[in-house]
C-alpha atoms as a PDB file:
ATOM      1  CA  UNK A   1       0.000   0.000   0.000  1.00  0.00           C
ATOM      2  CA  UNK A   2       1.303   3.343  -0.911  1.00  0.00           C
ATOM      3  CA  UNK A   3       2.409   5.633   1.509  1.00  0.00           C
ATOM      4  CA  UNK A   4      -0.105   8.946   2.060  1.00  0.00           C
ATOM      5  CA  UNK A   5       1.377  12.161   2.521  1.00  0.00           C
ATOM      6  CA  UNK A   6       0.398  13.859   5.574  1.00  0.00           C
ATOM      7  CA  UNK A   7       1.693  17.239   5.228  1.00  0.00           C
ATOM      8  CA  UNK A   8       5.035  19.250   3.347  1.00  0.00           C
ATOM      9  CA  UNK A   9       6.629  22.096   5.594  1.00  0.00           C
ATOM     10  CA  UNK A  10       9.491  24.259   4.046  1.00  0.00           C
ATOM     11  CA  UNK A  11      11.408  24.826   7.199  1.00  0.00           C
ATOM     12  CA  UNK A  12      14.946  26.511   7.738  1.00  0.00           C
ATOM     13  CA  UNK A  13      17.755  25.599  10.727  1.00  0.00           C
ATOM     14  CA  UNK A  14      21.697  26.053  10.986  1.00  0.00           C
ATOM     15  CA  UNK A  15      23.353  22.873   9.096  1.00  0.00           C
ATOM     16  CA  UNK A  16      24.064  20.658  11.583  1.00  0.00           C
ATOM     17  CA  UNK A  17      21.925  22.107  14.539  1.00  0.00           C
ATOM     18  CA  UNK A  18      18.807  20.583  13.629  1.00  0.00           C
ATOM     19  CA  UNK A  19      16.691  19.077  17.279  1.00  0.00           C
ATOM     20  CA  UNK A  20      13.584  17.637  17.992  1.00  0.00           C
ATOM     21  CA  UNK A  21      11.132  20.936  18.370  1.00  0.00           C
ATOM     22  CA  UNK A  22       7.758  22.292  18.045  1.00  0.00           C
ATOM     23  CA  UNK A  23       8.082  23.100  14.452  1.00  0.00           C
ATOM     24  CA  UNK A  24       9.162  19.173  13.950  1.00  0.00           C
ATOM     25  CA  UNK A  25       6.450  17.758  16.218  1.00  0.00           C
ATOM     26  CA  UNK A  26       3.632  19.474  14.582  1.00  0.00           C
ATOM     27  CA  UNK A  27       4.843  17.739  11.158  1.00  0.00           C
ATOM     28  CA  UNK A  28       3.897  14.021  12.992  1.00  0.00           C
ATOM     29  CA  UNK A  29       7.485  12.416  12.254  1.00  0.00           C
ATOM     30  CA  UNK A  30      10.522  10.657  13.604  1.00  0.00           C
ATOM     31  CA  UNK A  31      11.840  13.690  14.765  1.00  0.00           C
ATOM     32  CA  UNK A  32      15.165  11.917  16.347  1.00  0.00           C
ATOM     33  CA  UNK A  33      15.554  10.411  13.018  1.00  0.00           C
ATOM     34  CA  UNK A  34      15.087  13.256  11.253  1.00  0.00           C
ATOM     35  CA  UNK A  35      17.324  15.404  13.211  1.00  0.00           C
ATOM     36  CA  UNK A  36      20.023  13.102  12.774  1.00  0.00           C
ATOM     37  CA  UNK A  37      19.872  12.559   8.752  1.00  0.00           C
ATOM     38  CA  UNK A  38      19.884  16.360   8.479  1.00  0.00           C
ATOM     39  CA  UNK A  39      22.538  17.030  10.685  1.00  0.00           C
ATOM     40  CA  UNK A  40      24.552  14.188   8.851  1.00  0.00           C
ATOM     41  CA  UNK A  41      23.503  16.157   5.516  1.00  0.00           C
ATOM     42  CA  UNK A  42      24.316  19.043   6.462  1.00  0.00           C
ATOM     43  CA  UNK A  43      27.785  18.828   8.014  1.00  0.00           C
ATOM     44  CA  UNK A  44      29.494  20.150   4.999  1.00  0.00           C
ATOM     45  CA  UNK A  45      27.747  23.723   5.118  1.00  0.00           C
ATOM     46  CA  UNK A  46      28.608  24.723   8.994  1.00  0.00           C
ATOM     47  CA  UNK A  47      27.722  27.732   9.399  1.00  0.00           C
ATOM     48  CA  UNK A  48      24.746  28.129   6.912  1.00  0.00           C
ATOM     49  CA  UNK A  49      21.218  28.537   7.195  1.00  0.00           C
ATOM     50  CA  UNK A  50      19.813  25.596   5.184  1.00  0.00           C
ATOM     51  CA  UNK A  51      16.096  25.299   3.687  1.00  0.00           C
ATOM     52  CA  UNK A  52      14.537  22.149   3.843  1.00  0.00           C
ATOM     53  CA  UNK A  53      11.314  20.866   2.614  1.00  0.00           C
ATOM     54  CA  UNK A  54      10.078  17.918   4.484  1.00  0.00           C
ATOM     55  CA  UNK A  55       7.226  15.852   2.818  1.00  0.00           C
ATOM     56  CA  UNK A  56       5.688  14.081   5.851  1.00  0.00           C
ATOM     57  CA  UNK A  57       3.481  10.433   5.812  1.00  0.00           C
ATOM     58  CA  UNK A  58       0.886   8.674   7.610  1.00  0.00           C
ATOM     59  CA  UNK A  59       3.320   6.226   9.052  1.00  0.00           C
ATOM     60  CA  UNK A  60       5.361   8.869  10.655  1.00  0.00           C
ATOM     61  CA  UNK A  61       8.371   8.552   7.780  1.00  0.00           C
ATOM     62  CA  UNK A  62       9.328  11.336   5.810  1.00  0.00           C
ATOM     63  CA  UNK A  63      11.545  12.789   3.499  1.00  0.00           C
ATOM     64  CA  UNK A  64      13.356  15.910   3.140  1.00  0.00           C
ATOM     65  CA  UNK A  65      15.363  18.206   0.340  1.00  0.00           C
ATOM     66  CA  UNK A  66      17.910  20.326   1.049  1.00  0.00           C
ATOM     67  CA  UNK A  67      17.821  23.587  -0.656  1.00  0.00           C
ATOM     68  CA  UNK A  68      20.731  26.247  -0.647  1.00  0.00           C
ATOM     69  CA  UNK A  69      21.353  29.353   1.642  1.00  0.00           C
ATOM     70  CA  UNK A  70      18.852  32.024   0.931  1.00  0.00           C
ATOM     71  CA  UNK A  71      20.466  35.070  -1.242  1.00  0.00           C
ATOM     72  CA  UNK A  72      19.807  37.443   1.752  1.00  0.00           C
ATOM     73  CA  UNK A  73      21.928  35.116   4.444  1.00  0.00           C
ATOM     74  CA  UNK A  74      24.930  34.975   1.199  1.00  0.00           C
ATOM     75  CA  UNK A  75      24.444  38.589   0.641  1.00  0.00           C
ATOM     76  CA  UNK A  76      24.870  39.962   3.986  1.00  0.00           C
ATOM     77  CA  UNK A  77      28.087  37.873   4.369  1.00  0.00           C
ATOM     78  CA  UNK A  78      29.530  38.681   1.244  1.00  0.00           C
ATOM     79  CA  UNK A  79      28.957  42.960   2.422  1.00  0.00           C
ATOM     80  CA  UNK A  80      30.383  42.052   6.039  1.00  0.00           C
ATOM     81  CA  UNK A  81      27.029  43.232   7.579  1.00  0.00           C
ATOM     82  CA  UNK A  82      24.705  42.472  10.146  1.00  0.00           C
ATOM     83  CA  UNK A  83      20.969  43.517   8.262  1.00  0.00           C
ATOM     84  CA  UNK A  84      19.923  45.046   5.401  1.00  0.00           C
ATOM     85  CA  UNK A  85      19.070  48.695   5.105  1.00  0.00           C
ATOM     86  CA  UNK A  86      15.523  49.814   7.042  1.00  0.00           C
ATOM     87  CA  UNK A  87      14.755  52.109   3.795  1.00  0.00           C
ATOM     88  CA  UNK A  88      16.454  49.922   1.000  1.00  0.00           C
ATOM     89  CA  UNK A  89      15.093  52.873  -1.678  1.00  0.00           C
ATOM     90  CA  UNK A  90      17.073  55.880   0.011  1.00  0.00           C
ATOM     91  CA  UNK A  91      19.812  54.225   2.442  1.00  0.00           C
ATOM     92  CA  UNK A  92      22.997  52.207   1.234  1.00  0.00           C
ATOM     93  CA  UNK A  93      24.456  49.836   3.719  1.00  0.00           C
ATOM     94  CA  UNK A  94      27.086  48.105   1.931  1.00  0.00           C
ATOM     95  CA  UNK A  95      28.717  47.749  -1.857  1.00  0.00           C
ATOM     96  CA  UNK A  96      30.067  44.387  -3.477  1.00  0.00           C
ATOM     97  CA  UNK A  97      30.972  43.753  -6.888  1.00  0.00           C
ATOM     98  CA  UNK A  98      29.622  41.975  -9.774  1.00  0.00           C
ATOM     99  CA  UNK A  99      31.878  39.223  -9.130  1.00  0.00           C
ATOM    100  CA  UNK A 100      30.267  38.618  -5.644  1.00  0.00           C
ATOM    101  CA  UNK A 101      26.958  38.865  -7.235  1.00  0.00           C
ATOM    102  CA  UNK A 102      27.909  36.144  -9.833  1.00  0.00           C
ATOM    103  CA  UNK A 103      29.552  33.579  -7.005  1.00  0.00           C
ATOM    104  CA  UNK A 104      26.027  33.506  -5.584  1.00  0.00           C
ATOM    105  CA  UNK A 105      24.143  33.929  -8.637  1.00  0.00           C
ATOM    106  CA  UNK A 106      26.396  30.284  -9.425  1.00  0.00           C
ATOM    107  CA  UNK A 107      25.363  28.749  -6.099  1.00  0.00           C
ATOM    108  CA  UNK A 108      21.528  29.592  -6.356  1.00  0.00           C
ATOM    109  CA  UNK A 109      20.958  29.062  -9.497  1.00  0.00           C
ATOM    110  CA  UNK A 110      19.611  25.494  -9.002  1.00  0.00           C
ATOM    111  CA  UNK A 111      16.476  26.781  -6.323  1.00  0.00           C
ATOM    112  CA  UNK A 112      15.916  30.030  -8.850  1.00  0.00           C
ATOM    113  CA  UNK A 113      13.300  30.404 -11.220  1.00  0.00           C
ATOM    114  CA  UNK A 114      16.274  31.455 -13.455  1.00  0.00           C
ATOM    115  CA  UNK A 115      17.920  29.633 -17.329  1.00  0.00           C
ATOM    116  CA  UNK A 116      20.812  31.043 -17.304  1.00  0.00           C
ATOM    117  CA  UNK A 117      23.700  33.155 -15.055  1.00  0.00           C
ATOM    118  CA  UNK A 118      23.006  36.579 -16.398  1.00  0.00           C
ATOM    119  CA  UNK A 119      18.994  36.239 -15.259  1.00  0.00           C
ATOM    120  CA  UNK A 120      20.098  34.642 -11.932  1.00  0.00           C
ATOM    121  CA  UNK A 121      22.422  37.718 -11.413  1.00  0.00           C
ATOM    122  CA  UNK A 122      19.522  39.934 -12.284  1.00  0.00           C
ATOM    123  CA  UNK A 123      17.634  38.382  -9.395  1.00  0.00           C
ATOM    124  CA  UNK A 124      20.731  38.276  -7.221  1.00  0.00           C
ATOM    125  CA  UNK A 125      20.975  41.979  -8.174  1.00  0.00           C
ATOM    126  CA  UNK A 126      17.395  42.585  -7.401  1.00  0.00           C
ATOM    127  CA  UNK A 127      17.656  41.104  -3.296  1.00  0.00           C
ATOM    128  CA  UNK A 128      20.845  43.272  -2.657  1.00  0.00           C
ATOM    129  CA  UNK A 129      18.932  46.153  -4.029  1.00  0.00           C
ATOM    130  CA  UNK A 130      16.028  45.758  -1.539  1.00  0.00           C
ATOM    131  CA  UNK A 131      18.708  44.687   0.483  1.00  0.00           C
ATOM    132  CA  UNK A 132      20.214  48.463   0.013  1.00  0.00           C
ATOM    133  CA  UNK A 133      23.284  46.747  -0.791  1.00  0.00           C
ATOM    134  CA  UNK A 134      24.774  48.799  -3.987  1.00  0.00           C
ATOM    135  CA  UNK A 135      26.920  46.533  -6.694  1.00  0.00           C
ATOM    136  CA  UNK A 136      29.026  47.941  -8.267  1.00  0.00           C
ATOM    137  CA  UNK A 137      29.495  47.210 -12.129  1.00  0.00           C
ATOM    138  CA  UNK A 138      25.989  45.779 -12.278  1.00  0.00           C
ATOM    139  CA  UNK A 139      25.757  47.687 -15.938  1.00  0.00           C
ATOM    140  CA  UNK A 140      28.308  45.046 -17.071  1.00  0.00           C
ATOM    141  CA  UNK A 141      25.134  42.483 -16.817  1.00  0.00           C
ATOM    142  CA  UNK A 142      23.596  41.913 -20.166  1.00  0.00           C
END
């Protein structure tokens, strides 16, 4: 008999610090189990916040998929800053290149709605901008 999905959650911890929680025991799972196959997972990206969307069952298995850092968390390290600006459209916090904007672009581009690097920049671009996090040389983006 196939299994029946019980609920999906799109949750976020720090690689490697997942534990057993409210957020986990409102899902219905193994949450030990869980905890420990994440934190496994995750032990290469110390450090990072990690997405994860965990597809729950009626037998209390699940899985999970790891999605990368969100563009803010990447952003805000690559401009050495705590937060983004509280009026993104008049205030400037930071400035990083192009380049920096590309690295990420490279690393999200499997979780973006993008095709290609140039439209992941774009949408790179677009966070650091709201962000008020200036690039500089974003003209050289076709």
């Amino acid at each position: 008999m196939a299994k029946r999905i019980t609920r999906i959650a799109k949750l976020e911890f720090m690689a490697m610090q997942a534990k057993p929680g409210a957020e986990l025991a409102s899902l219905g799972i193994n949450m030990p189990e869980f905890t420990k196959q994440f934190n496994e997972a995750t032990k290469e990206r110390a450090g990072d916040v990690v997405p994860v969307i965990i597809t729950a069952y009626d037998d209390k298995s699940f899985d999970f998929e790891l999605k990368t850092t969100p563009a803010a968390v990447l952003l805000k390290r690559a401009a050495k800053i705590e937060k983004g600006a509280r009026n993104s459209g008049k205030e400037i916090v930071a400035t990083i290149s192009v380049d920096e904007i590309r690295k990420i672009a490279e690393y999200k581009l499997v979780d973006l709605n993008a095709n290609d690097i140039e439209s992941a920049m774009k949408i790179i671009a677009g966070t650091a901008k709201n962000m008020g996090i200036k690039v500089d040389g974003m003209g050289e983006i076709k």
